[in-house]
Each structure stands twice: as structure tokens, then as C-alpha cells.
Protein backbone atom coordinates (compact mmCIF):
# COMPACT_ATOMS: atom_id res chain seq x y z
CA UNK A 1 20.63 -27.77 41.27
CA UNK A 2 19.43 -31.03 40.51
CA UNK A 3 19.73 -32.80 37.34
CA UNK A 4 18.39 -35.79 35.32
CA UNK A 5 18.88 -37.44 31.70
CA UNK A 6 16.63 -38.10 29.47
CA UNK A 7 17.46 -41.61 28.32
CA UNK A 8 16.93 -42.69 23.98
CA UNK A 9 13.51 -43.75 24.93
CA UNK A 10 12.49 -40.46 25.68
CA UNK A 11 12.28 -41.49 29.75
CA UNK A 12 14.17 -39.61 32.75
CA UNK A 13 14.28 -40.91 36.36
CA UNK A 14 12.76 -38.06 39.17
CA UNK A 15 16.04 -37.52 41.65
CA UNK A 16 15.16 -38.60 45.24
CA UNK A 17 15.20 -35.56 46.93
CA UNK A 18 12.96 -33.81 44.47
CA UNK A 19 10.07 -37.08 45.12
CA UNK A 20 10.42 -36.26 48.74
CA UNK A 21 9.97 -33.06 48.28
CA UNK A 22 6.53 -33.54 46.49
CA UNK A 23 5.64 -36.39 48.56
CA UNK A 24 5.54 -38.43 44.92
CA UNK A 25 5.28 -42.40 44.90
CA UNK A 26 5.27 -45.15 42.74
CA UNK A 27 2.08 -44.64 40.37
CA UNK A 28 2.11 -40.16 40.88
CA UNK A 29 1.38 -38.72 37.50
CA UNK A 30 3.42 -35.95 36.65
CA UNK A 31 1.59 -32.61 34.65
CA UNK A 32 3.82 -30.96 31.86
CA UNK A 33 3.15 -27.48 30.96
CA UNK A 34 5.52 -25.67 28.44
CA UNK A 35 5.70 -21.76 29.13
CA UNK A 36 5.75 -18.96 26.32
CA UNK A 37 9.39 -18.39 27.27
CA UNK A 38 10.20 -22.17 26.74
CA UNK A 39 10.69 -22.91 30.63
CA UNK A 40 8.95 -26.12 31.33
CA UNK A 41 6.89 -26.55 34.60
CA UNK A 42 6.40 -29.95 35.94
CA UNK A 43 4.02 -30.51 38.52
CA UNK A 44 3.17 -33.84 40.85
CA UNK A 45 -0.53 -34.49 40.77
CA UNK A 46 -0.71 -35.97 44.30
CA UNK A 47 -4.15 -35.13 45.02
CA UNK A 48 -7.44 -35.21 43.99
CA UNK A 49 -10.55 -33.18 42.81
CA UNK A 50 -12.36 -35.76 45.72
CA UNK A 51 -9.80 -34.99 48.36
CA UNK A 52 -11.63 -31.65 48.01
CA UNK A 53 -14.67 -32.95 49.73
CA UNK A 54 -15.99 -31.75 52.52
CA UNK A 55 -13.34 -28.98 52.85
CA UNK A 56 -15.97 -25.94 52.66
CA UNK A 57 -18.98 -25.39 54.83
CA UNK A 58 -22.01 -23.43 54.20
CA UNK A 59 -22.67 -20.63 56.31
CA UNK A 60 -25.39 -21.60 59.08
CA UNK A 61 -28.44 -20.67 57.09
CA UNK A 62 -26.62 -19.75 53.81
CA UNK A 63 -27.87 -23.28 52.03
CA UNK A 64 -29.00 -22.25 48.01
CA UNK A 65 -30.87 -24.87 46.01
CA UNK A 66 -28.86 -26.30 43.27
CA UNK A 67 -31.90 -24.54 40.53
CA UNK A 68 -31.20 -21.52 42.40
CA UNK A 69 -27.77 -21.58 41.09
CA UNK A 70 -27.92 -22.48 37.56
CA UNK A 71 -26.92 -19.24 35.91
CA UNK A 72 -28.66 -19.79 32.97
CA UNK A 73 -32.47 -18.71 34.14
């Protein structure tokens, strides 16, 4: 298990092996979520909505106007 302190101002160094695990660098914000049970969840925001891009591809012929998808018609 590894371990860090949270110093008096309220700050706590990320071990090593836990960065390298998340691929985290200098500048990677870190997300806080605190559970119902009290666990705390801490995740590495190393991507991007934009890294997204591109990712999915229409089926050939499949392409709906963006009107045709508003929901609200």
C-alpha cells in the first residue's frame, strides 16, 4: 500500500510509482470525488474531451443533419 501525508497547508506529494502508473506530469489535475461510504476516489485527468476527436465514424451512408437531431421538434 502506498502512503502520503498531508502536510499543515493542506498539500500531499503523489508517490512515484502511483504518477507512473497514471502516466501523470507536472501540470495533471487531479479530480476528487468523496463516496457515500466516505472512501475518497482520486482520479488523474490526463486527457481531454478534444482527444475524443475523430475517434467515431459514421456508418457509410448513416450521416443525420445536426436539425435532424435536436430532440426538441
Amino acid at each position: 500500500m502506498t502512503e502520503s501525508t498531508i502536510t499543515a497547508k493542506g498539500q500531499t506529494t503523489v508517490p512515484a510509482d502511483i504518477r507512473e502508473s497514471v502516466n501523470a506530469a507536472p501540470g495533471t489535475r487531479l479530480v476528487w470525488h468523496l463516496m457515500p461510504d466516505g472512501t475518497i476516489l482520486v482520479r488523474a485527468k490526463t486527457k481531454s474531451i478534444l482527444d475524443l476527436q475523430g475517434m467515431l465514424k459514421p456508418p457509410k451512408g448513416k450521416h443525420v443533419a445536426i436539425k435532424d437531431m435536436n430532440p426538441w421538434r
